[in-house]
PDB file of N, CA and C in Angstrom:
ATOM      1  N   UNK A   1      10.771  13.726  13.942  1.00  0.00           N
ATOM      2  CA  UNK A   1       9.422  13.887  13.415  1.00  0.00           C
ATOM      3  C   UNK A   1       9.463  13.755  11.895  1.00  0.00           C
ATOM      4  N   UNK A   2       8.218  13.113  11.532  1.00  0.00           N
ATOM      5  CA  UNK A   2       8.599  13.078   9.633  1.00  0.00           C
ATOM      6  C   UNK A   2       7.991  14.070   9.190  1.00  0.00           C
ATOM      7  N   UNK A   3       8.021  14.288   7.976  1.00  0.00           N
ATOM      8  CA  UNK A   3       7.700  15.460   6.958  1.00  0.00           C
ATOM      9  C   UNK A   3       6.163  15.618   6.653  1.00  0.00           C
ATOM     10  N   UNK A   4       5.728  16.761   7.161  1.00  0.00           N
ATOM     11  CA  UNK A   4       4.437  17.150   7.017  1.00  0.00           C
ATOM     12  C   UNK A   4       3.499  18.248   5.744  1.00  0.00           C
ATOM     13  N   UNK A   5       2.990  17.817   5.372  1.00  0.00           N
ATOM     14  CA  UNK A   5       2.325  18.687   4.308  1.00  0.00           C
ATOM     15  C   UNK A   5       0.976  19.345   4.648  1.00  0.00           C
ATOM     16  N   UNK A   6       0.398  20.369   4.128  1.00  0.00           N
ATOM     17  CA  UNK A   6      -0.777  20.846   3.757  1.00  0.00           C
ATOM     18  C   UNK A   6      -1.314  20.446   2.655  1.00  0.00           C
ATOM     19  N   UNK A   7      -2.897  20.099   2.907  1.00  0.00           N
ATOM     20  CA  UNK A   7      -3.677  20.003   1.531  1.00  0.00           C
ATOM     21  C   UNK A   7      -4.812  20.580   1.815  1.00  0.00           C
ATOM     22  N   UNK A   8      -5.771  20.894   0.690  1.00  0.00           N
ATOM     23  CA  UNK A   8      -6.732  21.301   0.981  1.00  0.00           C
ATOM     24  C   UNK A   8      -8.055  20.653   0.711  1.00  0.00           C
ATOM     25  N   UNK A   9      -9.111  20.599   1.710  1.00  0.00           N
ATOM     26  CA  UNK A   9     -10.009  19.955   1.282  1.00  0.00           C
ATOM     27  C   UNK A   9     -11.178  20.695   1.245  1.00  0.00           C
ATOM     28  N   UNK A  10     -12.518  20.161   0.438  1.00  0.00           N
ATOM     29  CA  UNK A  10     -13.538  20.741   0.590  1.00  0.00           C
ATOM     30  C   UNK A  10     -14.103  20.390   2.078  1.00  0.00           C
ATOM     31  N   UNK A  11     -14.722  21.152   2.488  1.00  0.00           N
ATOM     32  CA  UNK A  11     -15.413  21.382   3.633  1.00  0.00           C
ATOM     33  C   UNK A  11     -16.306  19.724   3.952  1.00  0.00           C
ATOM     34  N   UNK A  12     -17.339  19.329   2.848  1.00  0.00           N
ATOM     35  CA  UNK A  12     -18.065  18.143   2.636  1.00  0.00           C
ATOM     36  C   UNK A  12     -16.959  16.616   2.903  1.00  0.00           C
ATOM     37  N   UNK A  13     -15.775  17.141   2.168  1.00  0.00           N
ATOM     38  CA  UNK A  13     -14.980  15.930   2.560  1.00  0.00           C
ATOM     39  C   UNK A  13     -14.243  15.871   4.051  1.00  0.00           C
ATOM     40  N   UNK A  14     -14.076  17.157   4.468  1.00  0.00           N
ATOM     41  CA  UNK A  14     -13.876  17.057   6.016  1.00  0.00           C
ATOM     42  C   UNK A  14     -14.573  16.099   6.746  1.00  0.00           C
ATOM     43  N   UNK A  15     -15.568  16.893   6.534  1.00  0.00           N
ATOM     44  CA  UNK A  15     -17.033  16.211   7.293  1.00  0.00           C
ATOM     45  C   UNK A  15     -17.438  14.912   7.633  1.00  0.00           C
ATOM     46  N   UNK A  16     -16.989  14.148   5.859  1.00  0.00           N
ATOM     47  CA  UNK A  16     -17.134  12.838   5.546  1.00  0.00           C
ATOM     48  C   UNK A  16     -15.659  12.225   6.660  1.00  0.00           C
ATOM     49  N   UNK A  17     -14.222  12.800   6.400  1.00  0.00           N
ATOM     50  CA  UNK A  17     -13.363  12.280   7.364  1.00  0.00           C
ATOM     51  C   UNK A  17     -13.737  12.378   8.928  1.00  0.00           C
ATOM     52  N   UNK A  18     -14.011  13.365   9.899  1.00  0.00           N
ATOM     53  CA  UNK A  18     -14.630  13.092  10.735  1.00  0.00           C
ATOM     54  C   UNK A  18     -15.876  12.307  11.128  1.00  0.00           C
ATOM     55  N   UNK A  19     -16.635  12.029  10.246  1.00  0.00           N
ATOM     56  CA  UNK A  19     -17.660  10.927  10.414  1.00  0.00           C
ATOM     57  C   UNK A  19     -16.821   9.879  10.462  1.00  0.00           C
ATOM     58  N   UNK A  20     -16.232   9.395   9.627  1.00  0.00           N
ATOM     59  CA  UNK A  20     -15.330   8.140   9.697  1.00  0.00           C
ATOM     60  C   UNK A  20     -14.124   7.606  10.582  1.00  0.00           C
ATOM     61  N   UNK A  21     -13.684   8.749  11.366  1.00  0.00           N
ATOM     62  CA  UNK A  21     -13.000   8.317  12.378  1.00  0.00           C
ATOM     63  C   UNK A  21     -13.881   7.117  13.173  1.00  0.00           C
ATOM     64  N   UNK A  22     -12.621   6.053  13.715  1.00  0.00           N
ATOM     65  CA  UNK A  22     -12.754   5.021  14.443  1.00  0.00           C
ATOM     66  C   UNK A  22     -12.977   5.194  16.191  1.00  0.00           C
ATOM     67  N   UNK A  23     -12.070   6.414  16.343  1.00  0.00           N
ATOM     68  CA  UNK A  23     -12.435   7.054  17.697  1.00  0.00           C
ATOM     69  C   UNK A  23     -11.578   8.249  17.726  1.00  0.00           C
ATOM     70  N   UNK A  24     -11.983   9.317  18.788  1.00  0.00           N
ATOM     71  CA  UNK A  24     -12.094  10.461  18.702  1.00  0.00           C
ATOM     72  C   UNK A  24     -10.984  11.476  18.460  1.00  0.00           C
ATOM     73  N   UNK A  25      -9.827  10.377  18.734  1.00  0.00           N
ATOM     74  CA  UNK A  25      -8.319  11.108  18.809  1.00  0.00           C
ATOM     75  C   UNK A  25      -7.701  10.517  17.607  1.00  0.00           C
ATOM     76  N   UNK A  26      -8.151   9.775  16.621  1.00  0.00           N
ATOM     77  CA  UNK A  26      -7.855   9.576  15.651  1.00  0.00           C
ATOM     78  C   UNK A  26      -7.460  10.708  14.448  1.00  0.00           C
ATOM     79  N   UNK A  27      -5.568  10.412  14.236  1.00  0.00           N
ATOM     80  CA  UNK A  27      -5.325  11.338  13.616  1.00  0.00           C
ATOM     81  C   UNK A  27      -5.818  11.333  12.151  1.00  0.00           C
ATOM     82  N   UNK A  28      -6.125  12.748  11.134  1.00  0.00           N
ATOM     83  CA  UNK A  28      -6.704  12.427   9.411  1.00  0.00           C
ATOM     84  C   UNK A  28      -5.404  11.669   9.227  1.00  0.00           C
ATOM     85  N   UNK A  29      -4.189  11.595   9.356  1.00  0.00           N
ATOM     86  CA  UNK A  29      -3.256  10.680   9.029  1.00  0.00           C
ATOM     87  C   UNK A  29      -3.315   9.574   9.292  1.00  0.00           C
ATOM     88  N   UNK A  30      -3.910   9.084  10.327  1.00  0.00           N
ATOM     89  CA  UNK A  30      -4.153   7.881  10.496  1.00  0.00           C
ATOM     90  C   UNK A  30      -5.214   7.114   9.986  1.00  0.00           C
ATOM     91  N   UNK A  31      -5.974   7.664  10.027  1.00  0.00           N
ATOM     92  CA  UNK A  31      -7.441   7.723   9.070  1.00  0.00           C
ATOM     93  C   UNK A  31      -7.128   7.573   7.564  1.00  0.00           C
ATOM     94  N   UNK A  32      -6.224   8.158   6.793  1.00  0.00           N
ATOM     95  CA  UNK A  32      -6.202   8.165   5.426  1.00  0.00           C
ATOM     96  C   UNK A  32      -5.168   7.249   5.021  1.00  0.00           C
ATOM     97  N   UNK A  33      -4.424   6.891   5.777  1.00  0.00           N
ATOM     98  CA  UNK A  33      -3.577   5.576   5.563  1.00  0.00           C
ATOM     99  C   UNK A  33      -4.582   4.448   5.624  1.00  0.00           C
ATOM    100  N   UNK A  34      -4.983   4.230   6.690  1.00  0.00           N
ATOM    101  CA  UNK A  34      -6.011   3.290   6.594  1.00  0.00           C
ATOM    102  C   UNK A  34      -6.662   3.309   5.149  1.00  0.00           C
ATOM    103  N   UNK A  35      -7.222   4.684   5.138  1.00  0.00           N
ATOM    104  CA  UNK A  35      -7.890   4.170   3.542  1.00  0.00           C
ATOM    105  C   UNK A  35      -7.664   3.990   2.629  1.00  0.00           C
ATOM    106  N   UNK A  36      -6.090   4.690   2.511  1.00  0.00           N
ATOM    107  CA  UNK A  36      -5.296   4.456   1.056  1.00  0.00           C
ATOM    108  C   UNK A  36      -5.166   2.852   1.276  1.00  0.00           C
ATOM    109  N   UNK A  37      -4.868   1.787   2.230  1.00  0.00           N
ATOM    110  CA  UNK A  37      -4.668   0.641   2.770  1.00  0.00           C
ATOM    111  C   UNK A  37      -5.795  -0.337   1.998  1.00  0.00           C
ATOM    112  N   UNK A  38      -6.877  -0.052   2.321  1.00  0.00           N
ATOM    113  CA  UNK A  38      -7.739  -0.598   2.116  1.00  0.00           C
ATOM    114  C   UNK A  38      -8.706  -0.110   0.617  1.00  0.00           C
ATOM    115  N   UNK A  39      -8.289   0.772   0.186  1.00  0.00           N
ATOM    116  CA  UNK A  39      -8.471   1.282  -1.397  1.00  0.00           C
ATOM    117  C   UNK A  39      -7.512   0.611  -2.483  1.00  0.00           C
ATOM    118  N   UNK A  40      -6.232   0.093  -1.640  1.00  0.00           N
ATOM    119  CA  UNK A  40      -5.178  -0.676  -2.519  1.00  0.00           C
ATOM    120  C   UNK A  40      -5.716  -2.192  -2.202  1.00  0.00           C
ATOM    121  N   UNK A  41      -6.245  -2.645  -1.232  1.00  0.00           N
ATOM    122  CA  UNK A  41      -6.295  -4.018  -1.219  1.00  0.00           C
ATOM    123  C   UNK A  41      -7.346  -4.048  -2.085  1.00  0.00           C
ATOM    124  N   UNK A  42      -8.517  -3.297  -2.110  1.00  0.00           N
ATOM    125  CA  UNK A  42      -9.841  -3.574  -2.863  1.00  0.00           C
ATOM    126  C   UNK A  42      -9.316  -3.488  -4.303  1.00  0.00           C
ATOM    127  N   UNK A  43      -8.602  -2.678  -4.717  1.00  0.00           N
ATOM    128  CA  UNK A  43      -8.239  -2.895  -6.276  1.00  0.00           C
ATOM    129  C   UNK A  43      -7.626  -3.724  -6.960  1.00  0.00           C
ATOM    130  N   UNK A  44      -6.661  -4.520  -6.115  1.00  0.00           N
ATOM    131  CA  UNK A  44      -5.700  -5.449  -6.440  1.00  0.00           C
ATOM    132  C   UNK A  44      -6.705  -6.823  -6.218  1.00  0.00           C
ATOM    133  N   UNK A  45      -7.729  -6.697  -5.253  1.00  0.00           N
ATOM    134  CA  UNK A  45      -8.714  -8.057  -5.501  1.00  0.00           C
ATOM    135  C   UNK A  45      -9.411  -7.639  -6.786  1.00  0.00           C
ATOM    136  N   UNK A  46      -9.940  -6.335  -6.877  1.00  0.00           N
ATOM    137  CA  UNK A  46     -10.864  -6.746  -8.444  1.00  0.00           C
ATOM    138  C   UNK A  46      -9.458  -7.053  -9.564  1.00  0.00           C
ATOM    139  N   UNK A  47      -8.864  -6.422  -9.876  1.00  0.00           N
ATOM    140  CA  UNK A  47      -7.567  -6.628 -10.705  1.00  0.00           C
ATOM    141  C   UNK A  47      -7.883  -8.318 -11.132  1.00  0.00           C
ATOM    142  N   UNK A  48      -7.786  -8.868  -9.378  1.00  0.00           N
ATOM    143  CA  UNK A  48      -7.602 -10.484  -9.971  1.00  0.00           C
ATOM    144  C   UNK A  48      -8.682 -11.038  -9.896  1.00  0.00           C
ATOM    145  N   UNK A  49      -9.812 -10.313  -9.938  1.00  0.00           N
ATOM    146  CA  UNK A  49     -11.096 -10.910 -10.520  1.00  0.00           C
ATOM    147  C   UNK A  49     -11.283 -10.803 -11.962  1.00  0.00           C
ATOM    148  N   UNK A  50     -11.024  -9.665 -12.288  1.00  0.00           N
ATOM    149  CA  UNK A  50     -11.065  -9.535 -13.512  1.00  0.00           C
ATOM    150  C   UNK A  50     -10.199 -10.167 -14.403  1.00  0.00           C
ATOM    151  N   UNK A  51      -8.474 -10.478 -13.917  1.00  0.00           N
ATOM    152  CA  UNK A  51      -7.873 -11.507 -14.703  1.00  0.00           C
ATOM    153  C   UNK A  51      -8.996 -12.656 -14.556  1.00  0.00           C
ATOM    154  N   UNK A  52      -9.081 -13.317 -13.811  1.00  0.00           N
ATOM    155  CA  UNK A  52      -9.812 -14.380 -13.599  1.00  0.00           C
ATOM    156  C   UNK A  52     -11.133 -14.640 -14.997  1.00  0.00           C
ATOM    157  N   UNK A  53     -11.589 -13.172 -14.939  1.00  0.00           N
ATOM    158  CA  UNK A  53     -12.886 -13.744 -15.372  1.00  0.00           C
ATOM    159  C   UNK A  53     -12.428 -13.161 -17.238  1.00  0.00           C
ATOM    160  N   UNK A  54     -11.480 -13.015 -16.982  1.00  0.00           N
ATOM    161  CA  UNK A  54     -11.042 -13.230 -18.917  1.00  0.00           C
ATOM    162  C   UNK A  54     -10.562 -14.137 -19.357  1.00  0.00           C
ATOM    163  N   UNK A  55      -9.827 -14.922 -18.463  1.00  0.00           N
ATOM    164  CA  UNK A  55      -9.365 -16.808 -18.450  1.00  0.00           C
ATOM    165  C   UNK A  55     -10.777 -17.177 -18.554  1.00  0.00           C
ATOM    166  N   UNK A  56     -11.916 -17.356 -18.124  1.00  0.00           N
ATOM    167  CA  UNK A  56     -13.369 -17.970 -18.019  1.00  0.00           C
ATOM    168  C   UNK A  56     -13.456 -17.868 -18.961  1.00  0.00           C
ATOM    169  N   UNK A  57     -13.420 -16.491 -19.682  1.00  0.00           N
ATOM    170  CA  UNK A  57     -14.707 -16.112 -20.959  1.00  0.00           C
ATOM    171  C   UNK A  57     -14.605 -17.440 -21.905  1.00  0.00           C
ATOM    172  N   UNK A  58     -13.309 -17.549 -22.429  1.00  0.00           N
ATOM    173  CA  UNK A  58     -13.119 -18.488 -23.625  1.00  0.00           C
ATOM    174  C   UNK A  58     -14.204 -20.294 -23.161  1.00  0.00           C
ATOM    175  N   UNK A  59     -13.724 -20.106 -22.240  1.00  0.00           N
ATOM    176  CA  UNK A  59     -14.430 -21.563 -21.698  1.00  0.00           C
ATOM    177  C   UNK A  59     -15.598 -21.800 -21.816  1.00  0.00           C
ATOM    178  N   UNK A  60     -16.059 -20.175 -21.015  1.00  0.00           N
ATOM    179  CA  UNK A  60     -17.892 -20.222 -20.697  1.00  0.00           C
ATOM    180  C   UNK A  60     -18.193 -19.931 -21.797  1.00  0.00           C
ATOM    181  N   UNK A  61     -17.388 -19.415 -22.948  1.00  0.00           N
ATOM    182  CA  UNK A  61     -18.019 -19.153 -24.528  1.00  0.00           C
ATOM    183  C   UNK A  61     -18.306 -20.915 -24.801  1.00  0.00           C
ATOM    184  N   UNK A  62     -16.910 -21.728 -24.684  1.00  0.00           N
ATOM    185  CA  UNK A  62     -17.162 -23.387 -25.621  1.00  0.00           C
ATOM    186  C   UNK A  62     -18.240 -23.529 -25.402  1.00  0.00           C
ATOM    187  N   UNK A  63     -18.820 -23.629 -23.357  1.00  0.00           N
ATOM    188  CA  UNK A  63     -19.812 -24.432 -23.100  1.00  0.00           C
ATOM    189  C   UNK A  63     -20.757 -24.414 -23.464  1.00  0.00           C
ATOM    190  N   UNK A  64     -21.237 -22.722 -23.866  1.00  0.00           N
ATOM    191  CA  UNK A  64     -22.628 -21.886 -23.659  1.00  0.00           C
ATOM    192  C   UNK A  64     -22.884 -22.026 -25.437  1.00  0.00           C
ATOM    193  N   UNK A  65     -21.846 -21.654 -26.177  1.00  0.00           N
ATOM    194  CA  UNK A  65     -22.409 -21.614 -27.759  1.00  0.00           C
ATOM    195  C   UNK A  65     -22.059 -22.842 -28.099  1.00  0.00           C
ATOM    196  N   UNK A  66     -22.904 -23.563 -27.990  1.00  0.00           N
ATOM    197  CA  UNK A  66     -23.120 -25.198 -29.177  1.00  0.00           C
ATOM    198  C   UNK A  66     -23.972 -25.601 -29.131  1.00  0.00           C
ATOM    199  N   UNK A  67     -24.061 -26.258 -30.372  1.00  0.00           N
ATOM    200  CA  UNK A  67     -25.956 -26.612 -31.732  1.00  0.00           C
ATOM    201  C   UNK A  67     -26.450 -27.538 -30.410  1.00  0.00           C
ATOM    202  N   UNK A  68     -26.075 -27.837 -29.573  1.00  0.00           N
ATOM    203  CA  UNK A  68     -27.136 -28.738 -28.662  1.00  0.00           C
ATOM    204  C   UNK A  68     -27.935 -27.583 -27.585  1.00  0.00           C
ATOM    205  N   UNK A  69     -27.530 -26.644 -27.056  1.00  0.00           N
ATOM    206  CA  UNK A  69     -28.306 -25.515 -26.206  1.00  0.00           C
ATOM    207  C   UNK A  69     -28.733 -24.989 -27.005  1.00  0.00           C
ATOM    208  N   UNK A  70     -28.904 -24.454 -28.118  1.00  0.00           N
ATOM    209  CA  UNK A  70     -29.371 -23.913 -29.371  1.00  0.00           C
ATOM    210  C   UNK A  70     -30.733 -24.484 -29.478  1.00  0.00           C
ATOM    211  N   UNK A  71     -30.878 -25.487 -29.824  1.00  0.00           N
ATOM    212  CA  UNK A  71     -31.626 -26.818 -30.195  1.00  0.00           C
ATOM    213  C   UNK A  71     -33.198 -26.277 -29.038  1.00  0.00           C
ATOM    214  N   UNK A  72     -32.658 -26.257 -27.598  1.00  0.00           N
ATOM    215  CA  UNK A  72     -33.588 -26.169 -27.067  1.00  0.00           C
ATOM    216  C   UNK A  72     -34.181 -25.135 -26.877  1.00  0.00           C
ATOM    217  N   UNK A  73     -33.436 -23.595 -27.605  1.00  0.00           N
ATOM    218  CA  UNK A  73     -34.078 -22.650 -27.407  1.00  0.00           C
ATOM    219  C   UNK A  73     -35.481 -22.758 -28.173  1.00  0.00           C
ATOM    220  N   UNK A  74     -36.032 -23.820 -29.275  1.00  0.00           N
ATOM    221  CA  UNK A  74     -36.974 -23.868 -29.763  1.00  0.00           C
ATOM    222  C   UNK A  74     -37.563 -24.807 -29.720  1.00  0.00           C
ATOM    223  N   UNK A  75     -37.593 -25.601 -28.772  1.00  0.00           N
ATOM    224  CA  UNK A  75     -38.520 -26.357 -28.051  1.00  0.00           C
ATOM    225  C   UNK A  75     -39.864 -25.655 -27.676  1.00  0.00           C
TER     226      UNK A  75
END
């Protein structure tokens, strides 16, 4: 058997873990792996959105600031 801990939770976050079980015999261990699972994939996609969109900036700066789009703001 592996190594087991106690933690404590507020009552509200219980609540929220039993709502979220997938089905009824679902262990909180199984349940919170899952979410640590899927709390690491979601961060590591924004991570590389956000690299992404600091490579852009310089670019979408060339395109967006020059005397020709300028020009037509006073049309």
């Amino acid at each position: 058997m592996t190594e087991a801990t106690t933690i404590q939770l507020d009552k509200k976050v219980l609540k929220k873990l039993k709502d979220a079980k997938e089905y009824p015999r679902q262990t909180y261990n199984e349940l919170l792996d899952k979410v640590v699972s899927v709390f690491v994939a979601v961060k590591k996609k924004n991570s590389y959105d956000e690299f992404l969109h600091k490579i852009q900036q310089a670019k979408m700066k060339e395109l967006w600031d020059n005397k020709e789009d300028e020009a037509w703001d006073n049309v």
